[in-house]
PDB file of N, CA and C in Angstrom:
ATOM      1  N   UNK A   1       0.841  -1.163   0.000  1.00  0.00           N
ATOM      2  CA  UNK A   1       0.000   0.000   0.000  1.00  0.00           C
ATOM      3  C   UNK A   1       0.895   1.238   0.000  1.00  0.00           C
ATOM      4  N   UNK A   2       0.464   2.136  -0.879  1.00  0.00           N
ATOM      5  CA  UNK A   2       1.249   3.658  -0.802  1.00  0.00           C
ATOM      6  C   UNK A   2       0.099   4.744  -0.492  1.00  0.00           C
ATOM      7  N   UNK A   3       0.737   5.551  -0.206  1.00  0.00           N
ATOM      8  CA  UNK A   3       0.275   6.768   0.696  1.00  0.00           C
ATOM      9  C   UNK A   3       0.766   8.233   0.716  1.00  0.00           C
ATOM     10  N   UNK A   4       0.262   9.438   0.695  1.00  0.00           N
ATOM     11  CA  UNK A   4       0.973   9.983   1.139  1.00  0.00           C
ATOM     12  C   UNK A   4      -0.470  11.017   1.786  1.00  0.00           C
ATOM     13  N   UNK A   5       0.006  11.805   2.868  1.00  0.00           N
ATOM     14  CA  UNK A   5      -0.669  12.628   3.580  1.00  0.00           C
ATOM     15  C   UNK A   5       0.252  13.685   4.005  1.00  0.00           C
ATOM     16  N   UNK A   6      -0.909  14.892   3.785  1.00  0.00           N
ATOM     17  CA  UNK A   6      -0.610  16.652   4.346  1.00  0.00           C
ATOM     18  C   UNK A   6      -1.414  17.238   4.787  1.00  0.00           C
ATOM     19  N   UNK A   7      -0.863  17.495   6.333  1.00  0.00           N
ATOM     20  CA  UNK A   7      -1.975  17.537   7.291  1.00  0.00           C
ATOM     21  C   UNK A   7      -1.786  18.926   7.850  1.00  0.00           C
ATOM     22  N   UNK A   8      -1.206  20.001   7.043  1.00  0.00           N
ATOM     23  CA  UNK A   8      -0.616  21.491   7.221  1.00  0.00           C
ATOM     24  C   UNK A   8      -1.356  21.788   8.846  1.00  0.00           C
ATOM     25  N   UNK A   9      -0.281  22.574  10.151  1.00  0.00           N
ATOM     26  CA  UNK A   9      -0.760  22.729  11.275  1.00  0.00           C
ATOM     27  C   UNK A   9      -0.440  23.532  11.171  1.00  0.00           C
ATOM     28  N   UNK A  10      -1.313  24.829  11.667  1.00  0.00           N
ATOM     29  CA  UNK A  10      -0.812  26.373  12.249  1.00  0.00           C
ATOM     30  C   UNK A  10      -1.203  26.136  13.724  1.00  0.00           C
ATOM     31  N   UNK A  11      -0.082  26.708  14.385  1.00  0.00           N
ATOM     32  CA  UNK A  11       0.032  27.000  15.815  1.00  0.00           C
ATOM     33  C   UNK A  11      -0.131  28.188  16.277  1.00  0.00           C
ATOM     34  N   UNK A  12      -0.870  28.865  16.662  1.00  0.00           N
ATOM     35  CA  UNK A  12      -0.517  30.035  17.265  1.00  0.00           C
ATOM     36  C   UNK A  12      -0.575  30.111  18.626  1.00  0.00           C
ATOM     37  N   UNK A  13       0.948  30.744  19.372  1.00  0.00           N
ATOM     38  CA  UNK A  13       0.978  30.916  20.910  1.00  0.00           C
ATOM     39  C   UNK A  13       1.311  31.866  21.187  1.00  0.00           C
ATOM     40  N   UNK A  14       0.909  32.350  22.712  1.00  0.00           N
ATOM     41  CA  UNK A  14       1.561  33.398  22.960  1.00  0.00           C
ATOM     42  C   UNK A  14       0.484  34.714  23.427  1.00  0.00           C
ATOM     43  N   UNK A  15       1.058  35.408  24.581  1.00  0.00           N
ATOM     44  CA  UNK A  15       0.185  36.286  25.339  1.00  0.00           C
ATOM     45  C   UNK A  15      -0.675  37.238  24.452  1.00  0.00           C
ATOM     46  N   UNK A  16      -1.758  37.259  24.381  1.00  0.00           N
ATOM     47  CA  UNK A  16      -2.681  37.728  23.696  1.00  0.00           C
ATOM     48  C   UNK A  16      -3.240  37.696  22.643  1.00  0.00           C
ATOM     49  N   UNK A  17      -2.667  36.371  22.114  1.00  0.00           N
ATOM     50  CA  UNK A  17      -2.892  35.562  20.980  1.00  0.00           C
ATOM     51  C   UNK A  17      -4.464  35.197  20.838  1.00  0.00           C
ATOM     52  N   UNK A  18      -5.208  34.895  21.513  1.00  0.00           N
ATOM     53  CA  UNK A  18      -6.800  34.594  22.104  1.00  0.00           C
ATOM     54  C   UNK A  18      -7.225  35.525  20.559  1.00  0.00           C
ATOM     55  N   UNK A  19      -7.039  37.059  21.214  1.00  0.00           N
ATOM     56  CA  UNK A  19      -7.551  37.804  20.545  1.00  0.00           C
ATOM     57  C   UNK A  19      -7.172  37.878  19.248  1.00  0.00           C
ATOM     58  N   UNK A  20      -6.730  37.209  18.287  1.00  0.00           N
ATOM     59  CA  UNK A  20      -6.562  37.244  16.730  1.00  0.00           C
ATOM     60  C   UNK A  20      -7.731  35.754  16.523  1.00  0.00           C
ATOM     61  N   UNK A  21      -7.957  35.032  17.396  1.00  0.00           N
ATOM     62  CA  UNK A  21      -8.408  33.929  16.819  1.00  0.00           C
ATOM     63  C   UNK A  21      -9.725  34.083  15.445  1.00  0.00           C
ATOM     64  N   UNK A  22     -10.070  35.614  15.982  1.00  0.00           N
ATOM     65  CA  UNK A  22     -11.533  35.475  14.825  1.00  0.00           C
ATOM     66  C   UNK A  22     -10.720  35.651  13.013  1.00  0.00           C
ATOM     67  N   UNK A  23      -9.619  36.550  13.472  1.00  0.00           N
ATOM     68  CA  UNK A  23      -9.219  36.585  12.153  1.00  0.00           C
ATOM     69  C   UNK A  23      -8.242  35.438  11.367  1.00  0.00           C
ATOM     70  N   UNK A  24      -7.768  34.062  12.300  1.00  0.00           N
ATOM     71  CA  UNK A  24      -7.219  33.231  12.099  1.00  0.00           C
ATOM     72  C   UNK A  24      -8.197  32.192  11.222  1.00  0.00           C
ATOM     73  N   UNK A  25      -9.246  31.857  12.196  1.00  0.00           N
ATOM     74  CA  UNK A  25     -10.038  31.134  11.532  1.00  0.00           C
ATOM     75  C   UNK A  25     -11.508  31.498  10.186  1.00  0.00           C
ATOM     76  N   UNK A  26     -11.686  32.995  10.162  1.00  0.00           N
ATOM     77  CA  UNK A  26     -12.444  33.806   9.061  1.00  0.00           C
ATOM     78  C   UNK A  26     -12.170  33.125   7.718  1.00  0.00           C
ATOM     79  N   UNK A  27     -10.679  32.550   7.452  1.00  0.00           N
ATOM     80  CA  UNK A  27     -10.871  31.616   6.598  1.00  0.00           C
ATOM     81  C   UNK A  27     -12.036  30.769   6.070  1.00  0.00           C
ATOM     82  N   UNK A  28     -12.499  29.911   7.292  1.00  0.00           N
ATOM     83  CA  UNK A  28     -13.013  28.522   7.071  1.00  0.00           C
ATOM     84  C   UNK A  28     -14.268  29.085   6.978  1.00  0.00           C
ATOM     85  N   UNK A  29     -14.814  30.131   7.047  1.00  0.00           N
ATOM     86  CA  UNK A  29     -16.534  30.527   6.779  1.00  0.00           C
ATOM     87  C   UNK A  29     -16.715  31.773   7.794  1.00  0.00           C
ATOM     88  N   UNK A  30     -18.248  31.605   8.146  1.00  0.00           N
ATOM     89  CA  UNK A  30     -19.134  32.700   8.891  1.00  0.00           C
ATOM     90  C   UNK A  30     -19.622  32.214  10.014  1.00  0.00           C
ATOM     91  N   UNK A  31     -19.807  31.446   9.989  1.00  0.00           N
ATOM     92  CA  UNK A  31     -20.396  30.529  10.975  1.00  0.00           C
ATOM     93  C   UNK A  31     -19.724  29.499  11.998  1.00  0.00           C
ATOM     94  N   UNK A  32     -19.938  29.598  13.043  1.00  0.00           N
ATOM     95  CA  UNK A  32     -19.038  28.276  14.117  1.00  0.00           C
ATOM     96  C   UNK A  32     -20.037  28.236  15.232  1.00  0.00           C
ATOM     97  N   UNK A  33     -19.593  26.772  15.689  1.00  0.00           N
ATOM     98  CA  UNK A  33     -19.935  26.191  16.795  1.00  0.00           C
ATOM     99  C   UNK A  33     -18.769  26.488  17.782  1.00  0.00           C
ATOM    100  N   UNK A  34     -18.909  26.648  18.756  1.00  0.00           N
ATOM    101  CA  UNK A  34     -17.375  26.549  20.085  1.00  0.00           C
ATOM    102  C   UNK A  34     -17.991  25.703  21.078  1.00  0.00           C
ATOM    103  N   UNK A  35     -16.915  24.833  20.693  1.00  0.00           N
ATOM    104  CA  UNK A  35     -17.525  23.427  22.074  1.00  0.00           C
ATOM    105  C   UNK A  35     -16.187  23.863  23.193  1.00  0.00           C
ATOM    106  N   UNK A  36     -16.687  24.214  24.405  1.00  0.00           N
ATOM    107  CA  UNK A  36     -15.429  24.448  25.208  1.00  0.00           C
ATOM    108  C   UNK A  36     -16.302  23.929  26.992  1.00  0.00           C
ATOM    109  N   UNK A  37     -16.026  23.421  27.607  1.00  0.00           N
ATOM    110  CA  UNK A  37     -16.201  22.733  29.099  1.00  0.00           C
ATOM    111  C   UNK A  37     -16.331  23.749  29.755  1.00  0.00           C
ATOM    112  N   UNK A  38     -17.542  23.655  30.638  1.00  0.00           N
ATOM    113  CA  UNK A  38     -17.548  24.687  31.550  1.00  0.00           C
ATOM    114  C   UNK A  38     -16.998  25.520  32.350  1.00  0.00           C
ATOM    115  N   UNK A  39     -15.852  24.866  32.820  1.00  0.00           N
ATOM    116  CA  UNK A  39     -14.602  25.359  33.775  1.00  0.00           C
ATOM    117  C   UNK A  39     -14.234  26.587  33.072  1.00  0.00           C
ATOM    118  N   UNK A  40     -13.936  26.342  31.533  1.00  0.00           N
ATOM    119  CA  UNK A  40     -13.051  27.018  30.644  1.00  0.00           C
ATOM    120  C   UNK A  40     -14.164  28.439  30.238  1.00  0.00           C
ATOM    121  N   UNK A  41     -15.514  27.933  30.392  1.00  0.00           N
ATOM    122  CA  UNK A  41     -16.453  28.856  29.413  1.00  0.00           C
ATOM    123  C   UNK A  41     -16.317  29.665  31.130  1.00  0.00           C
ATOM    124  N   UNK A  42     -16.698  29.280  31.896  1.00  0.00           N
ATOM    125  CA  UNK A  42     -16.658  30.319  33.363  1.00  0.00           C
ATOM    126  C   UNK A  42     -15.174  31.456  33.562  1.00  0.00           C
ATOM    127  N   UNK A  43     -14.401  30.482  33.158  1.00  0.00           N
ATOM    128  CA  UNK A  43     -13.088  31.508  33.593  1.00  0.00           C
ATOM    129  C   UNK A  43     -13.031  32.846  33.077  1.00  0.00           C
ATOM    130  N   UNK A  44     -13.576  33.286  32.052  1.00  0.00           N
ATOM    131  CA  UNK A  44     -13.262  34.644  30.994  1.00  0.00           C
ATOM    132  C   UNK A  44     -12.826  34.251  29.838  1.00  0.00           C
ATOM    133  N   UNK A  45     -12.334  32.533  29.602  1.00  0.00           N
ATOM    134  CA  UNK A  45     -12.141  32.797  28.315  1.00  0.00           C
ATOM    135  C   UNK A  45     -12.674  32.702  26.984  1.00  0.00           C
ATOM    136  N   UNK A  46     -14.341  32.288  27.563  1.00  0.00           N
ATOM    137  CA  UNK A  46     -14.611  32.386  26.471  1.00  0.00           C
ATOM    138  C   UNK A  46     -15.334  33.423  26.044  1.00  0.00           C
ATOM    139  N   UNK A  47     -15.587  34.986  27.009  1.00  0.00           N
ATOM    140  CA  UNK A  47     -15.721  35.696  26.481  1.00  0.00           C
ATOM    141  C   UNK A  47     -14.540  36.807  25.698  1.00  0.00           C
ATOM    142  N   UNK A  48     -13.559  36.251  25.418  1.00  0.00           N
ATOM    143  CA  UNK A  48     -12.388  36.685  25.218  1.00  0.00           C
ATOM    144  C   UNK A  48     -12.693  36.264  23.771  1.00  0.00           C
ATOM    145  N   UNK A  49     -12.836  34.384  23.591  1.00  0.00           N
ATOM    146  CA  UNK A  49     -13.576  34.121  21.900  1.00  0.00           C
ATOM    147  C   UNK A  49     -14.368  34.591  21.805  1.00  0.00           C
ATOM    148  N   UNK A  50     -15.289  35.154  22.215  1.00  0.00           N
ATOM    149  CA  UNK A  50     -16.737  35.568  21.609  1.00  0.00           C
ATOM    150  C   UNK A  50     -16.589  36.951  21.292  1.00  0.00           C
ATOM    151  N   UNK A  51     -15.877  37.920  21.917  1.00  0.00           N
ATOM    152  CA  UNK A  51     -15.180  39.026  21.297  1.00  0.00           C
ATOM    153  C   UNK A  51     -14.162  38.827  19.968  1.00  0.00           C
ATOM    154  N   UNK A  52     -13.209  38.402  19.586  1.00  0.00           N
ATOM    155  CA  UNK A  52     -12.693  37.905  19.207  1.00  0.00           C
ATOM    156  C   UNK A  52     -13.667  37.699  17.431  1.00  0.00           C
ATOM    157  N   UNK A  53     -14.273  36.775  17.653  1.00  0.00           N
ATOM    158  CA  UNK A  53     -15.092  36.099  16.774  1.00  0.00           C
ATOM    159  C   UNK A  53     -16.393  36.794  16.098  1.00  0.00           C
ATOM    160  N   UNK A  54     -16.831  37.746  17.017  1.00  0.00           N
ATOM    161  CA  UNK A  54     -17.499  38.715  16.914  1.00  0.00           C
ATOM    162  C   UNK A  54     -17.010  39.926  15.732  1.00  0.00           C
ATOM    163  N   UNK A  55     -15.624  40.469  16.479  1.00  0.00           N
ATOM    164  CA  UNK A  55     -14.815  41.657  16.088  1.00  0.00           C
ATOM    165  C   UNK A  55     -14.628  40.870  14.258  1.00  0.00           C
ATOM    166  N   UNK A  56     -14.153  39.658  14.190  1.00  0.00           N
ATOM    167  CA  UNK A  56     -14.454  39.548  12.764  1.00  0.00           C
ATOM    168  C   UNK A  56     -15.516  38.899  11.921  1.00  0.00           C
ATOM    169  N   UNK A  57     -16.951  39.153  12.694  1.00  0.00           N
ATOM    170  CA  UNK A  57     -18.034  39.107  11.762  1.00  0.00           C
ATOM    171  C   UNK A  57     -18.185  37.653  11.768  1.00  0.00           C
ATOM    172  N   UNK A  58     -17.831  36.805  12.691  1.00  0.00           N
ATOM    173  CA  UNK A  58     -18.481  35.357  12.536  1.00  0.00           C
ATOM    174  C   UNK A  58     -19.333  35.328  13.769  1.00  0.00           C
ATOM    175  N   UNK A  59     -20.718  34.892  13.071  1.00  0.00           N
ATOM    176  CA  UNK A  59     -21.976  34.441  13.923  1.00  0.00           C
ATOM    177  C   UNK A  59     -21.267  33.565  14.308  1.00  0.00           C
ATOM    178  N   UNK A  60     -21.944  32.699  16.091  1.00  0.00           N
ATOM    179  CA  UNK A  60     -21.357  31.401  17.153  1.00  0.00           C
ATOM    180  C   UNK A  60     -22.726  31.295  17.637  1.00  0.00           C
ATOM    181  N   UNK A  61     -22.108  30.139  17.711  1.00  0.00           N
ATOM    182  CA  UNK A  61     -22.953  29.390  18.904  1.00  0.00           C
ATOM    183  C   UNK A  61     -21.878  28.858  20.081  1.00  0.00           C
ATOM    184  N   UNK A  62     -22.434  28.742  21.001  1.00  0.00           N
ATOM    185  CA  UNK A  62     -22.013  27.827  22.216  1.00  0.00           C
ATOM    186  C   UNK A  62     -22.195  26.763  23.058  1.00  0.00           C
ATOM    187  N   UNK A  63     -21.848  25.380  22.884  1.00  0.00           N
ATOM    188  CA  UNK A  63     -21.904  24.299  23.334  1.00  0.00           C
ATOM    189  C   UNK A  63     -21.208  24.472  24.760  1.00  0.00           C
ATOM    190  N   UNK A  64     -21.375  24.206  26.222  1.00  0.00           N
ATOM    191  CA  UNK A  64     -20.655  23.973  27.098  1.00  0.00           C
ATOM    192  C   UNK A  64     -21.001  23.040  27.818  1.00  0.00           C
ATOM    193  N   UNK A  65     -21.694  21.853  27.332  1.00  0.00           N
ATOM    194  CA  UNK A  65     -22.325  20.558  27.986  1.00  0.00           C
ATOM    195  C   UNK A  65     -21.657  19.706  27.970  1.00  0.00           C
ATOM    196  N   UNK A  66     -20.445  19.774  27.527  1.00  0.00           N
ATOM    197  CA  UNK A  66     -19.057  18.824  27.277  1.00  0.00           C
ATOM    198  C   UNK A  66     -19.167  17.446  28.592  1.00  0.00           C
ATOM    199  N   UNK A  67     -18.789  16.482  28.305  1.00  0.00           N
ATOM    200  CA  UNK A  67     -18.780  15.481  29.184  1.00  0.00           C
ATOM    201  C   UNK A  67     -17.848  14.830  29.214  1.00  0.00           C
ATOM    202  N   UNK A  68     -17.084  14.360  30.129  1.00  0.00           N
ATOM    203  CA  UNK A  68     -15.848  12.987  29.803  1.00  0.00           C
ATOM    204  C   UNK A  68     -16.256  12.505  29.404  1.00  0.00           C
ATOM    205  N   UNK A  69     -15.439  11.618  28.282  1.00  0.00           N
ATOM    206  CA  UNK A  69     -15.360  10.905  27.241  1.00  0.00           C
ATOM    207  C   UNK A  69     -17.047  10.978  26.763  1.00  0.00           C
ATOM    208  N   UNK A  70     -16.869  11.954  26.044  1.00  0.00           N
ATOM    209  CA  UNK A  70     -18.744  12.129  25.314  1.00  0.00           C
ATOM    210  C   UNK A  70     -18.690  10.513  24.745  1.00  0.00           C
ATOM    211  N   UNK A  71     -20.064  10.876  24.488  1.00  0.00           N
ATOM    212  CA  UNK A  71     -21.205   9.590  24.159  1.00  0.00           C
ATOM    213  C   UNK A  71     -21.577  10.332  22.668  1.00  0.00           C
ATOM    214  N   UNK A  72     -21.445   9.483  21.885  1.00  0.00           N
ATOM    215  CA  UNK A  72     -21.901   9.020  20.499  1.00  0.00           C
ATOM    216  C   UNK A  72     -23.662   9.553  20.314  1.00  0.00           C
ATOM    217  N   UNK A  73     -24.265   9.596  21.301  1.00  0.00           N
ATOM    218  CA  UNK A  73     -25.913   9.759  21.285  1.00  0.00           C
ATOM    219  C   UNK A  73     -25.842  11.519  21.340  1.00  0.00           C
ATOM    220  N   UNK A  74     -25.083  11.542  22.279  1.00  0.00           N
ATOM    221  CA  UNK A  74     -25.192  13.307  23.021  1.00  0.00           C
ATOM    222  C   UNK A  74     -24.881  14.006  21.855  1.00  0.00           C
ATOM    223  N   UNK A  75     -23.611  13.526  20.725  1.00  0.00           N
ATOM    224  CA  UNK A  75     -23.063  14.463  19.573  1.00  0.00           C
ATOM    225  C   UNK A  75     -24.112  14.124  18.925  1.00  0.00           C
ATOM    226  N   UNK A  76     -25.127  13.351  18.547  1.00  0.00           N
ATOM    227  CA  UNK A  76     -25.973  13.074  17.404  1.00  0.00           C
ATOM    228  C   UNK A  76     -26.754  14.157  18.119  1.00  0.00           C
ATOM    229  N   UNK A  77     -27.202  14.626  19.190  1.00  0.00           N
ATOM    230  CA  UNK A  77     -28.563  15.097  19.386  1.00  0.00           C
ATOM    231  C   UNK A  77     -28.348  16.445  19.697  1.00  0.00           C
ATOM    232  N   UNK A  78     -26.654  17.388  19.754  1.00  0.00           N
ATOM    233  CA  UNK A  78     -26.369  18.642  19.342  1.00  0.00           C
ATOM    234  C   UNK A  78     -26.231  18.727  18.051  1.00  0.00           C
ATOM    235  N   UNK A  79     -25.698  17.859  17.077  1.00  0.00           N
ATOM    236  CA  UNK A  79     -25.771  17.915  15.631  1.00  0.00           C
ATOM    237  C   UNK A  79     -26.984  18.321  15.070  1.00  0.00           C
ATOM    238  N   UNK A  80     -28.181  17.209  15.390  1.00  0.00           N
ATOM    239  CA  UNK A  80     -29.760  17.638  14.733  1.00  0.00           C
ATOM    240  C   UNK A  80     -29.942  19.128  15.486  1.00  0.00           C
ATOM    241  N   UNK A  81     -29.797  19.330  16.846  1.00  0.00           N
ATOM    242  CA  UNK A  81     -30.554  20.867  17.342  1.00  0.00           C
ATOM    243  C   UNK A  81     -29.312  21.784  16.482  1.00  0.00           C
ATOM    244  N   UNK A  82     -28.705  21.760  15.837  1.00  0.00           N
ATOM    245  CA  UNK A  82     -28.083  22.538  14.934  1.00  0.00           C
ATOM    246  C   UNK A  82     -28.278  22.383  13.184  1.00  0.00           C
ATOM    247  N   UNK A  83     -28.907  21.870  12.739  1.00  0.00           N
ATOM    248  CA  UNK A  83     -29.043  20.929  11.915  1.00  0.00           C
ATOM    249  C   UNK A  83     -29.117  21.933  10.751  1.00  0.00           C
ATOM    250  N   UNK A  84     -30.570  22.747  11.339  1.00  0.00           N
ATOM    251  CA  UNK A  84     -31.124  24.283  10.997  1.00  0.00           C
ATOM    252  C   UNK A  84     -30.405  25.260  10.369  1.00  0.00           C
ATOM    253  N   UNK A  85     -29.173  25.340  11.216  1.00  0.00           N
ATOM    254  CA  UNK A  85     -28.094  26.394  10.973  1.00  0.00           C
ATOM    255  C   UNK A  85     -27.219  25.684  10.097  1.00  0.00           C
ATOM    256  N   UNK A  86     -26.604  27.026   9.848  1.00  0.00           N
ATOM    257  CA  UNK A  86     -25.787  26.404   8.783  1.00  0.00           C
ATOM    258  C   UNK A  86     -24.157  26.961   8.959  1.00  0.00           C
ATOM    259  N   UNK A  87     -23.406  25.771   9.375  1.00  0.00           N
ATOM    260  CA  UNK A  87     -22.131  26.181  10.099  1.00  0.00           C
ATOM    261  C   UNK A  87     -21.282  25.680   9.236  1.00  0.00           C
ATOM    262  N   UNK A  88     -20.206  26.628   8.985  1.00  0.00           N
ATOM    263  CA  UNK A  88     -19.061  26.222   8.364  1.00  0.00           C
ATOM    264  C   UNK A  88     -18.583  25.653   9.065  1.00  0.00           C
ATOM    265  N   UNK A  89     -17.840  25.556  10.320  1.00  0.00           N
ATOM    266  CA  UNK A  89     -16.595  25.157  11.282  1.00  0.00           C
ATOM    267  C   UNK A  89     -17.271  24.688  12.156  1.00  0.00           C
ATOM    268  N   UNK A  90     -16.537  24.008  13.232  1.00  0.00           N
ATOM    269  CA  UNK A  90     -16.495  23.902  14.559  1.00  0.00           C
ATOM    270  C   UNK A  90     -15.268  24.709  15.443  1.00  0.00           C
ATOM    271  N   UNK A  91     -14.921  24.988  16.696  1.00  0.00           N
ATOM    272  CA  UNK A  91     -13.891  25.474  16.931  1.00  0.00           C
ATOM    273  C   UNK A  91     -13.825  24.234  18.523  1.00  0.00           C
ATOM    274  N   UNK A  92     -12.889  23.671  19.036  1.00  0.00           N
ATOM    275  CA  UNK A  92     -12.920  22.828  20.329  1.00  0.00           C
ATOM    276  C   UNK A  92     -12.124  23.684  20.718  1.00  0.00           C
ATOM    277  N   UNK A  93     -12.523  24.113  22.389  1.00  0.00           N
ATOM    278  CA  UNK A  93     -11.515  24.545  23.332  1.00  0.00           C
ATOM    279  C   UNK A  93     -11.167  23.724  24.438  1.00  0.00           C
ATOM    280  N   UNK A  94     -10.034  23.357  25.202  1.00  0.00           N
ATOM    281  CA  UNK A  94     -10.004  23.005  26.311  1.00  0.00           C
ATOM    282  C   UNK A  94      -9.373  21.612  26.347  1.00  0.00           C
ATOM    283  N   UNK A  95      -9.629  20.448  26.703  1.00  0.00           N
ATOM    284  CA  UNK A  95      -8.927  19.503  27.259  1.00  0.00           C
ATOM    285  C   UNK A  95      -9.713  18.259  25.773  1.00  0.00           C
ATOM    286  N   UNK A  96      -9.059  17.341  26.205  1.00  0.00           N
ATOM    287  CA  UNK A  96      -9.599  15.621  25.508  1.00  0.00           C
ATOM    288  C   UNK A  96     -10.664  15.808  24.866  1.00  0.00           C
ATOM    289  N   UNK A  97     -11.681  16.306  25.935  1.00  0.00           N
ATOM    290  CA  UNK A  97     -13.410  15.645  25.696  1.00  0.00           C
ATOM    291  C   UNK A  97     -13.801  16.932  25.063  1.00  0.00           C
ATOM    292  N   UNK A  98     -13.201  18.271  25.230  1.00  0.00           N
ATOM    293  CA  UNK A  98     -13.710  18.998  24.040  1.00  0.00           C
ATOM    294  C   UNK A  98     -13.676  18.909  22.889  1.00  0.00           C
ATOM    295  N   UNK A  99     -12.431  18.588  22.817  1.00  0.00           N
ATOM    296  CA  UNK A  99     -11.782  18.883  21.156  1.00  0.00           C
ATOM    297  C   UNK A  99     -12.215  17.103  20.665  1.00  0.00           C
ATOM    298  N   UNK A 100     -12.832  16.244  21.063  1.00  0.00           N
ATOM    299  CA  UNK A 100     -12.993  15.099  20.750  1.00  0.00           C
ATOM    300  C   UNK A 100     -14.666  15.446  20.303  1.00  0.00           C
ATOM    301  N   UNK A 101     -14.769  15.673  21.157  1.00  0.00           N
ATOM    302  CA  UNK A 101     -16.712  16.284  20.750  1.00  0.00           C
ATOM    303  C   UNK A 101     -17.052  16.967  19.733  1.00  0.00           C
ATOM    304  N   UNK A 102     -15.968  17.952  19.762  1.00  0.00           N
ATOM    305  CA  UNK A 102     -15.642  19.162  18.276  1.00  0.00           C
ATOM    306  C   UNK A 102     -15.833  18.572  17.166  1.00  0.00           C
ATOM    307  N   UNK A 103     -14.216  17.227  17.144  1.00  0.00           N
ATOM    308  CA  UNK A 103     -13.888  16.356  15.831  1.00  0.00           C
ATOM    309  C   UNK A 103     -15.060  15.443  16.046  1.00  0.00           C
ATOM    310  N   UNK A 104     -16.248  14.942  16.764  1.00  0.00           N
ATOM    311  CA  UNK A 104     -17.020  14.262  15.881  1.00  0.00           C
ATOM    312  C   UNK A 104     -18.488  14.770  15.802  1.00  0.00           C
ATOM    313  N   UNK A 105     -18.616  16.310  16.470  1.00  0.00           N
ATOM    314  CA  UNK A 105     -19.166  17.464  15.461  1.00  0.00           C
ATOM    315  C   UNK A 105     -19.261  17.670  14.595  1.00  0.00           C
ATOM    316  N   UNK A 106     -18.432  17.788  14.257  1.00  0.00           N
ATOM    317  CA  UNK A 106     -18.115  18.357  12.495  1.00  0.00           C
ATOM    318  C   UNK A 106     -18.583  17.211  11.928  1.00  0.00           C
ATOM    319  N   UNK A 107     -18.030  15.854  12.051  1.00  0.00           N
ATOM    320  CA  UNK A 107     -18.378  14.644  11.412  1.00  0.00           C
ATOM    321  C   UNK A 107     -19.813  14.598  11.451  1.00  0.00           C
ATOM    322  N   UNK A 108     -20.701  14.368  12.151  1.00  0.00           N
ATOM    323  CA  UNK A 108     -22.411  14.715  12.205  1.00  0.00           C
ATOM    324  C   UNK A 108     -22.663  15.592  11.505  1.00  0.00           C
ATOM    325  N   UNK A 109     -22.031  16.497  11.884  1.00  0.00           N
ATOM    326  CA  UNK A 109     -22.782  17.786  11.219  1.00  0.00           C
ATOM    327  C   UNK A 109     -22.847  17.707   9.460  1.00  0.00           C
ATOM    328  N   UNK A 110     -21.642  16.688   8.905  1.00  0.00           N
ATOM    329  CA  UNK A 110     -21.401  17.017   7.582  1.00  0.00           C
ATOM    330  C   UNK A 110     -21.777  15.519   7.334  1.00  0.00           C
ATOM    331  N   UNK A 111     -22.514  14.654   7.757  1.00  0.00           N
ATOM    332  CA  UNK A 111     -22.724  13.517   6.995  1.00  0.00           C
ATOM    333  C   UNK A 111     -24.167  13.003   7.519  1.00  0.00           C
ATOM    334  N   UNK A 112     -24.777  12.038   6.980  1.00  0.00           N
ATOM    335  CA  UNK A 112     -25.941  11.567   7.939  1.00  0.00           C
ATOM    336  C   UNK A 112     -25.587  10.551   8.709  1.00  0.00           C
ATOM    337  N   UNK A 113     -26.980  10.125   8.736  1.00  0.00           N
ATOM    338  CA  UNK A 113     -27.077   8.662   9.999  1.00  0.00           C
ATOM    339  C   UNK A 113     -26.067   9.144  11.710  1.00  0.00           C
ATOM    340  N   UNK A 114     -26.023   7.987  12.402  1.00  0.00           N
ATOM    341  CA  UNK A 114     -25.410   8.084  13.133  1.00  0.00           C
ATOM    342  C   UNK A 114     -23.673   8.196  13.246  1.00  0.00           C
ATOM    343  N   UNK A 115     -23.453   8.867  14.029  1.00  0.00           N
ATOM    344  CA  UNK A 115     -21.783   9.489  13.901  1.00  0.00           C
ATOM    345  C   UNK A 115     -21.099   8.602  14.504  1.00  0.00           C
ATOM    346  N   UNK A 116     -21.464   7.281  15.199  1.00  0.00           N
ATOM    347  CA  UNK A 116     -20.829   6.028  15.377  1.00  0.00           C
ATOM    348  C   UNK A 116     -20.554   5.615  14.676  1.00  0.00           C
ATOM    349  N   UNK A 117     -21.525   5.292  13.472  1.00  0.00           N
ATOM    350  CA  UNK A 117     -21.073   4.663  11.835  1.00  0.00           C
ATOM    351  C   UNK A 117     -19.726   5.418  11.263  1.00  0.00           C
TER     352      UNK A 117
END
């Protein structure tokens, strides 16, 4: 079997970096979901994204129902209550179970049936 894969990563770090994120990701569309864990949505930072995301003209939504190790049922049944809208992106903040919820977000969101399949 041959192969090849390019999986281009931008990193961005660094004190006050938060605040470019709307114009980092303005690329990928108008629209996003931000799945980020409560801890994280309480601290300030996610009104730091929502400024941010705002300042460059992308409508959000906000998921903060995040769970260890999400369940396969829970992403199917934020996927349909979004179903309506029409989202370019997802954005995951925070630890494992966000950014895992995010990546099989997007997957629901852009295919049918169940996101176990």
């Amino acid at each position: 079997m041959n192969f090849e894969a390019f999986l281009p990563t931008r990193i961005v770090f660094g004190e006050g970096k938060l605040k470019e994120m709307g114009n980092h990701v303005s690329r990928f569309g108008k629209s996003t979901i931000v799945v980020i864990d409560k801890f994280l949505a309480e601290s300030g930072l996610l009104k730091e994204i929502e400024g941010s995301l705002s300042a460059a003209g992308i409508d959000y939504s906000v998921f903060t129902e995040v769970e260890p190790n999400p369940r396969s049922n829970l992403v199917n049944t934020v996927a349909e209550s979004f179903a309506a809208n029409k989202v370019d992106f997802v954005i995951g903040v925070g630890g494992g179970s966000s950014i895992d919820f995010a990546k099989a977000l997007s997957v629901a969101l852009t295919h049918e049936g169940d996101v176990w399949h």
